[in-house]
Each structure stands twice: as structure tokens, then as C-alpha cells.
C-alpha atoms as a PDB file:
ATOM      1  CA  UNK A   1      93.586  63.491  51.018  1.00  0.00           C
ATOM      2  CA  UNK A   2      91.480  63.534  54.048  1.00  0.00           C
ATOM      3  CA  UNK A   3      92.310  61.388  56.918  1.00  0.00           C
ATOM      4  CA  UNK A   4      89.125  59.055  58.678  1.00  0.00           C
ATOM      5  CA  UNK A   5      89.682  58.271  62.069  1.00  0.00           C
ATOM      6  CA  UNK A   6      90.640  55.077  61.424  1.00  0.00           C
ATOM      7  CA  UNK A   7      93.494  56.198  60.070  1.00  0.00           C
ATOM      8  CA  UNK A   8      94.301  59.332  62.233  1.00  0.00           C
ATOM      9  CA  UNK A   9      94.283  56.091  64.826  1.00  0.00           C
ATOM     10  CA  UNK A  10      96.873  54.278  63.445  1.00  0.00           C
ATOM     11  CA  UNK A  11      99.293  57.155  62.414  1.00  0.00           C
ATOM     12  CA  UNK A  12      98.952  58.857  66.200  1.00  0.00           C
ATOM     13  CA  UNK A  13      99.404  54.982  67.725  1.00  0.00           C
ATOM     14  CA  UNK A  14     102.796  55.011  65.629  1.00  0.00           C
ATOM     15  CA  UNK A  15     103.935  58.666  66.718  1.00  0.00           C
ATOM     16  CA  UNK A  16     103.155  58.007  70.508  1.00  0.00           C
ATOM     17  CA  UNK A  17     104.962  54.285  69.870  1.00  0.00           C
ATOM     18  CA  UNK A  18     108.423  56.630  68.665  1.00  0.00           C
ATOM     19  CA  UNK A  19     108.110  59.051  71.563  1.00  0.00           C
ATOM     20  CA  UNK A  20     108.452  55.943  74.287  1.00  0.00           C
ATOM     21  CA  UNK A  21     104.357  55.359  74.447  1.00  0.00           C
ATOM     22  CA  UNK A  22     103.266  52.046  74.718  1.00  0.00           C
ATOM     23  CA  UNK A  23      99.988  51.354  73.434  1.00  0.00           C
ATOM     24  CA  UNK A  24      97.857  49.437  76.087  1.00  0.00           C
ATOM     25  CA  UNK A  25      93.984  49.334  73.666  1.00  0.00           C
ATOM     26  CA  UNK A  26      93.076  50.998  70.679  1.00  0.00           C
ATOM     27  CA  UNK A  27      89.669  50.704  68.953  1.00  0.00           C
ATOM     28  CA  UNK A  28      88.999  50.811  65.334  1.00  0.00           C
ATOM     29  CA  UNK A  29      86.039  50.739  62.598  1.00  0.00           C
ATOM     30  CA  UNK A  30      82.674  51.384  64.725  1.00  0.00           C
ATOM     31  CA  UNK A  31      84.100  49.439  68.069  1.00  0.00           C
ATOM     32  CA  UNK A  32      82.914  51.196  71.095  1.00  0.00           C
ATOM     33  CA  UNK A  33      85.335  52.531  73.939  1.00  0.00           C
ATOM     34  CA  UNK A  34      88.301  54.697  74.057  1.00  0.00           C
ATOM     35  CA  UNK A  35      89.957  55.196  70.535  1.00  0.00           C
ATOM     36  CA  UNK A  36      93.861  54.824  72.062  1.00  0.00           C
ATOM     37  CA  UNK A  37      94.887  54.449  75.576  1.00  0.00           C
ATOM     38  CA  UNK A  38      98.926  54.773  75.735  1.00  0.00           C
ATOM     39  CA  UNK A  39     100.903  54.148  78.742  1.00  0.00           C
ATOM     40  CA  UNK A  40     104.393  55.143  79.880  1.00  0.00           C
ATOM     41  CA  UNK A  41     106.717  55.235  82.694  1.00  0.00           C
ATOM     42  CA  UNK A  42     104.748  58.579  84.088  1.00  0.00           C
ATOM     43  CA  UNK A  43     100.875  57.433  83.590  1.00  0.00           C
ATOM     44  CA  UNK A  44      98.279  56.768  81.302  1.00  0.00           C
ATOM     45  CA  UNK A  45      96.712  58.682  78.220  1.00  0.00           C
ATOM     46  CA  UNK A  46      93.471  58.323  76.672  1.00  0.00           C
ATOM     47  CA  UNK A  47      92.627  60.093  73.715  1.00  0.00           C
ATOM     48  CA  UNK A  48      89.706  60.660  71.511  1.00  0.00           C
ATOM     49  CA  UNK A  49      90.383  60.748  67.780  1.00  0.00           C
ATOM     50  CA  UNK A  50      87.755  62.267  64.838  1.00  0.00           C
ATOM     51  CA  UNK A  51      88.467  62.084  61.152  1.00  0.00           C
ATOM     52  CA  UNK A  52      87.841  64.090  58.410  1.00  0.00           C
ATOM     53  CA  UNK A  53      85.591  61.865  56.646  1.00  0.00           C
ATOM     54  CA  UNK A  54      84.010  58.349  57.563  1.00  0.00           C
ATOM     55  CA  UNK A  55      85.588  55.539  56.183  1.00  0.00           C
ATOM     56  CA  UNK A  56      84.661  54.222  52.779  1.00  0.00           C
ATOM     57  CA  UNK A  57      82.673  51.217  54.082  1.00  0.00           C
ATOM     58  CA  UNK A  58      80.732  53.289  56.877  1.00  0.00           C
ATOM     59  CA  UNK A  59      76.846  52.411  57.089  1.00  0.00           C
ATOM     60  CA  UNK A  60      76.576  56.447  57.647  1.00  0.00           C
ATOM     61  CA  UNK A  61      78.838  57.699  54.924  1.00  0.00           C
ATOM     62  CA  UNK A  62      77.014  60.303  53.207  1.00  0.00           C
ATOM     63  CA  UNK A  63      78.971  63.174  51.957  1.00  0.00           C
ATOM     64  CA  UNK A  64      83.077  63.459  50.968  1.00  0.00           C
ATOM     65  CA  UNK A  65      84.246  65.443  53.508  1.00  0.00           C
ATOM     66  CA  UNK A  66      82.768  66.246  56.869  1.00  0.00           C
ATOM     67  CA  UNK A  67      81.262  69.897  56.951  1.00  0.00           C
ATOM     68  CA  UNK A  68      81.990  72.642  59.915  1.00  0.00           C
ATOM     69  CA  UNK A  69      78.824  71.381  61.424  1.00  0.00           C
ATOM     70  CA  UNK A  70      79.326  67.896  61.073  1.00  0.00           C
ATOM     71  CA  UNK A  71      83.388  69.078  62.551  1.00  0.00           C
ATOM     72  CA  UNK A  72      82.002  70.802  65.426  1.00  0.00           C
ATOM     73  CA  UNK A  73      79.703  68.170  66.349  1.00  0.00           C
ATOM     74  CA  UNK A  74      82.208  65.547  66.566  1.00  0.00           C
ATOM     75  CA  UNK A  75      84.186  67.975  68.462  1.00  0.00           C
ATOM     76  CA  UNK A  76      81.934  68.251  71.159  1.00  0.00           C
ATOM     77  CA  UNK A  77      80.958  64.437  71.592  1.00  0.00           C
ATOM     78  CA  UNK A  78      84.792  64.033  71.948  1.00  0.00           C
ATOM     79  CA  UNK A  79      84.609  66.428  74.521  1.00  0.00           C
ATOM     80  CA  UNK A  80      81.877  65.154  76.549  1.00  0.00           C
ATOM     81  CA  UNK A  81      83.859  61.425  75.941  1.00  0.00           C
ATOM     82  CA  UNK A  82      87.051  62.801  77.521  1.00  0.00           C
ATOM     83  CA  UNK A  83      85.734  64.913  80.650  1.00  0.00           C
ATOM     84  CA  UNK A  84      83.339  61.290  80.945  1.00  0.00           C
ATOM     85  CA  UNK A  85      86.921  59.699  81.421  1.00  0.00           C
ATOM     86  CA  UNK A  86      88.915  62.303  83.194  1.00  0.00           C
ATOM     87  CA  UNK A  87      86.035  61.848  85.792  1.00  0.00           C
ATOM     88  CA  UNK A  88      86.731  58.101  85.737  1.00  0.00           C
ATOM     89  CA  UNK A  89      90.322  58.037  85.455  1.00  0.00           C
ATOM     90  CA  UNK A  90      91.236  61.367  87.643  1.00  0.00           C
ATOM     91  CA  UNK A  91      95.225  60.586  87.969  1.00  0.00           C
ATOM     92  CA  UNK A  92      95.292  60.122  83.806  1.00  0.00           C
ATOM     93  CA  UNK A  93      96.548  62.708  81.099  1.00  0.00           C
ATOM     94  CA  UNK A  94      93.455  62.943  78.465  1.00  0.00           C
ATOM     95  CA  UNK A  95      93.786  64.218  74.260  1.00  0.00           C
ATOM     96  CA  UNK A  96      91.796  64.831  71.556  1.00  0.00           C
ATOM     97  CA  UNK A  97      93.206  64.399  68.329  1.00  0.00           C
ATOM     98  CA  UNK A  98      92.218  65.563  64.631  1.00  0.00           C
ATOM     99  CA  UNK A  99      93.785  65.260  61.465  1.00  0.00           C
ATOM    100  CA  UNK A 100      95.591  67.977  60.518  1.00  0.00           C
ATOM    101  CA  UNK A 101      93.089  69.757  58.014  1.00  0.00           C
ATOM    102  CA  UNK A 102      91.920  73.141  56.681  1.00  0.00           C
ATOM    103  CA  UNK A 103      88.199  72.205  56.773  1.00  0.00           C
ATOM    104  CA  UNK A 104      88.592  71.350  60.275  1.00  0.00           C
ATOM    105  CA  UNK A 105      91.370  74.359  61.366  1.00  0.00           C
ATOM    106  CA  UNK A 106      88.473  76.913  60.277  1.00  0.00           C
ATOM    107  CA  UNK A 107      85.688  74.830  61.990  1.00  0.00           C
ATOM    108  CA  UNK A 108      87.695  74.310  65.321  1.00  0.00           C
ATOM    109  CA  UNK A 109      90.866  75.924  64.842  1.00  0.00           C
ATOM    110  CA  UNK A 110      90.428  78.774  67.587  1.00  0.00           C
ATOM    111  CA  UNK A 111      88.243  76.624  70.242  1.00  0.00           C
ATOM    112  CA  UNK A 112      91.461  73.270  70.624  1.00  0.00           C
ATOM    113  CA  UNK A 113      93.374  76.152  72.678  1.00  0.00           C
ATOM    114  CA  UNK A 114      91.145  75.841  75.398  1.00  0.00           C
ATOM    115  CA  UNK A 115      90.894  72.730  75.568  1.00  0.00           C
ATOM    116  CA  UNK A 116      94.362  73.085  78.008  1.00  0.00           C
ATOM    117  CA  UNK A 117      91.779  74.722  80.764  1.00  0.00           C
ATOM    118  CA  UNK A 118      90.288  71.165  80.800  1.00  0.00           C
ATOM    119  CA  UNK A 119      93.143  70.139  81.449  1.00  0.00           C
ATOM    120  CA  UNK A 120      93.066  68.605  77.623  1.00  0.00           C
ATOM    121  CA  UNK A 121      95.948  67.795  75.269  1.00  0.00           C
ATOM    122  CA  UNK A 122      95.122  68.495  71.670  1.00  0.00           C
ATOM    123  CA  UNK A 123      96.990  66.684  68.638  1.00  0.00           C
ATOM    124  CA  UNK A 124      96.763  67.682  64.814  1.00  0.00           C
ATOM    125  CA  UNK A 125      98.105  64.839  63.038  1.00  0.00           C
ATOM    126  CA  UNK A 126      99.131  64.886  59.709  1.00  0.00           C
ATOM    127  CA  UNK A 127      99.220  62.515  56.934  1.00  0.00           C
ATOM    128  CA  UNK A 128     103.157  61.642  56.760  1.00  0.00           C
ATOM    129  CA  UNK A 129     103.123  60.947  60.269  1.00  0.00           C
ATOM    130  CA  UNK A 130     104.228  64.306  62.068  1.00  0.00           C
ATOM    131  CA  UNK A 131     101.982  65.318  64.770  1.00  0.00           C
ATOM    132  CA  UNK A 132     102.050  69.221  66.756  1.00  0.00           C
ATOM    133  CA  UNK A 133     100.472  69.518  69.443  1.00  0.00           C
ATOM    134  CA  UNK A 134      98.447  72.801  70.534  1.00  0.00           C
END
């Protein structure tokens, strides 16, 4: 099964929610802002989620699956959003978060590591719940 962001959203908000996050916003469907902001006792984390298809009642659902193009492009909106917000927000931790998927591994796979010289946390999350971190 392949994971839309809605629901990457919802399984990430309930793995931050174990590990002593406490979710401050989250936006789901085609709602504009950040997907999850999370606070704890340290600071604040915003994170930009993709899927790896749209939902089922998206007005731009056109294919399955998302392709390596479609993956990449995603990938770099997400990080144009976050550096947007890191600029904003300069004393906050920032993420980007995918489901954990083969299409998207080989489409992105070898580019999330540097995402940690943006000063960027990466997140696969998987279907059951578990999420690793890059």
C-alpha cells in the first residue's frame, strides 16, 4: 500500500506524540501552511510531509503512484517550504518526511542525507507506525 500525505500526517503526528512531542497545528487534505508543527520542552519542529500518491478524492489525482519525477518534484517544493521557514523561524528544528517506499528510496534515496547540511531532519515513515530517521 502506498501512503498519501494525509496519512504519512497522521501516523508521524502519533510517533512524535509517543516520543514526548506535543502537536501544536497540523494541516490536512489541500489546507495551506505547515503540514505538522510539534513542540517540546527543547523547541519547536516543523516538518514538511509528501505522500506517495494523492488521496483518493484529490481534484489532481491522475496516476496510482507518484513517478520519480513527480517524487523529486515534491521533494524540492518541500525543500524550498522548509529553508522558507528556517528563515522565519531561525531558533526552530525543521524535517521533511516521506513514507517509507521503494518508488521513492530510488527517486530520493541518496539526496535525504544531505539534507543534515541544511541543517534538515529527514523521516521515512512506515505504514505500521515505525519511523527511522536518516
Amino acid at each position: 500500500m502506498k501512503l498519501t500525505e494525509d496519512e504519512t500526517i497522521k501516523l508521524l503526528m502519533q510517533y512524535l506524540e509517543s516520543n514526548n512531542w506535543k502537536i501544536e497545528s497540523h494541516c490536512l487534505g489541500q489546507t495551506r501552511g505547515c503540514d505538522i508543527v510539534a513542540v517540546n520542552g527543547k523547541g519547536k519542529l516543523y516538518i514538511e510531509v509528501k505522500g506517495a500518491r494523492a488521496g483518493n478524492d484529490s481534484p489532481t489525482k491522475r496516476r496510482e503512484f507518484f513517478d520519480s519525477g513527480q517524487i523529486k518534484t515534491h521533494f524540492g517544493k518541500a525543500i524550498v517550504k522548509i529553508l522558507d521557514d528556517k528563515y522565519k523561524n531561525p531558533k526552530s528544528e525543521f524535517a521533511i518526511a516521506h513514507p517509507n517506499d521503494s518508488g521513492i528510496k530510488k527517486a530520493i534515496g541518496n539526496l535525504t542525507p544531505y539534507l543534515k547540511d541544511l541543517g534538515i531532519r529527514h523521516f521515512w515513515v512506515s505504514e505500521n507506525g515505525s519511523v527511522e530517521e536518516d
